[in-house]
C-alpha atoms as a PDB file:
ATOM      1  CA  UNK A   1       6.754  33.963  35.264  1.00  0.00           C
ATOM      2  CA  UNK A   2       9.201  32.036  38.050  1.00  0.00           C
ATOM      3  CA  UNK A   3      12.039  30.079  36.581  1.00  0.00           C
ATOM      4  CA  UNK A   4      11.710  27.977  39.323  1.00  0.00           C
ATOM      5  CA  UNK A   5       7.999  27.310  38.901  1.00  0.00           C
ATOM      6  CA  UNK A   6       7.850  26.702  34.903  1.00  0.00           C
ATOM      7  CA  UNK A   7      11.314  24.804  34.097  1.00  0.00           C
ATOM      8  CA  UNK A   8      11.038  23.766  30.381  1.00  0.00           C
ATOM      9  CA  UNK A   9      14.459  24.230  29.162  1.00  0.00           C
ATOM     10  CA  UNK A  10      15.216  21.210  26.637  1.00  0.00           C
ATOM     11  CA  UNK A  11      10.965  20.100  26.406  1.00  0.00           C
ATOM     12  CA  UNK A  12       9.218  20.611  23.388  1.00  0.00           C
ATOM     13  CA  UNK A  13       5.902  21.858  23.471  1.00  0.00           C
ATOM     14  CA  UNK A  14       3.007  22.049  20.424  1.00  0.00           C
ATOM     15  CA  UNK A  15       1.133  24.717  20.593  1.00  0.00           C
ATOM     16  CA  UNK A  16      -2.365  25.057  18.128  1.00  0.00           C
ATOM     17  CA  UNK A  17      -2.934  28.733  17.336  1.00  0.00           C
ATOM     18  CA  UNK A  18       0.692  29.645  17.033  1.00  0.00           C
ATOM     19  CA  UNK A  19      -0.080  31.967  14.113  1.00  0.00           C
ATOM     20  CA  UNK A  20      -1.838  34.939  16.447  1.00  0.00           C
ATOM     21  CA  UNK A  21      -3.142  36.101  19.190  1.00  0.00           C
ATOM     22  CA  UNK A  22      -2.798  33.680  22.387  1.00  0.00           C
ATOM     23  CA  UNK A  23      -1.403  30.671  20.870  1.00  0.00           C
ATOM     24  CA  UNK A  24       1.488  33.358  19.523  1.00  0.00           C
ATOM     25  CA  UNK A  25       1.951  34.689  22.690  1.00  0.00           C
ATOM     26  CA  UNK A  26       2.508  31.073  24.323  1.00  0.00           C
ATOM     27  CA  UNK A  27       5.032  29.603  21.779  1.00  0.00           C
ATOM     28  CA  UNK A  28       7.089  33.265  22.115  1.00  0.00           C
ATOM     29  CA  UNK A  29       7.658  32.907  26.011  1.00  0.00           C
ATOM     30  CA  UNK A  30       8.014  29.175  26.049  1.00  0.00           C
ATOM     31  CA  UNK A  31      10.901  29.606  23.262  1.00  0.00           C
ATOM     32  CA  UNK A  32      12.455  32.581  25.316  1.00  0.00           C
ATOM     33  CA  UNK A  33      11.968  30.107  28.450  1.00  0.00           C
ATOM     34  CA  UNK A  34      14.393  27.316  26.299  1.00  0.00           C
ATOM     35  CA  UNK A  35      11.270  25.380  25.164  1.00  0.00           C
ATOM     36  CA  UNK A  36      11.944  24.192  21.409  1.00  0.00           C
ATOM     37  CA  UNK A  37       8.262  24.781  20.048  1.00  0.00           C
ATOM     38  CA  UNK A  38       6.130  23.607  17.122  1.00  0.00           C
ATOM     39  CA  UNK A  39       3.276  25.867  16.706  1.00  0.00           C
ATOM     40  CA  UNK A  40       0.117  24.858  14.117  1.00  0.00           C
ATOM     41  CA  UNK A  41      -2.365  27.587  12.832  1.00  0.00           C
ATOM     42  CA  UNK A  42      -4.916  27.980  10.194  1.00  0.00           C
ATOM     43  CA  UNK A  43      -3.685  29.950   7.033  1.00  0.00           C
ATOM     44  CA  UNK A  44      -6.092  33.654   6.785  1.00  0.00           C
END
């Protein structure tokens, strides 16, 4: 992923189906990328 192309240092960002799979893998990189993240998913 470019820097340049996907700036969201300071943003927050929600992501739904933070507790495996895809949504996990999406609220990891955006909070390496700066992003501060709230992530949602249903208990197992």
């Amino acid at each position: 992923m470019s820097a340049a192309l996907f700036d969201v240092a300071g943003r927050v960002a929600c992501v739904t189906g933070a507790s495996s799979g895809l949504g996990r893998r999406t609220a990891t990189l955006l909070a390496q990328a700066g992003c501060k993240v709230v992530g949602g998913g249903a208990p197992r």
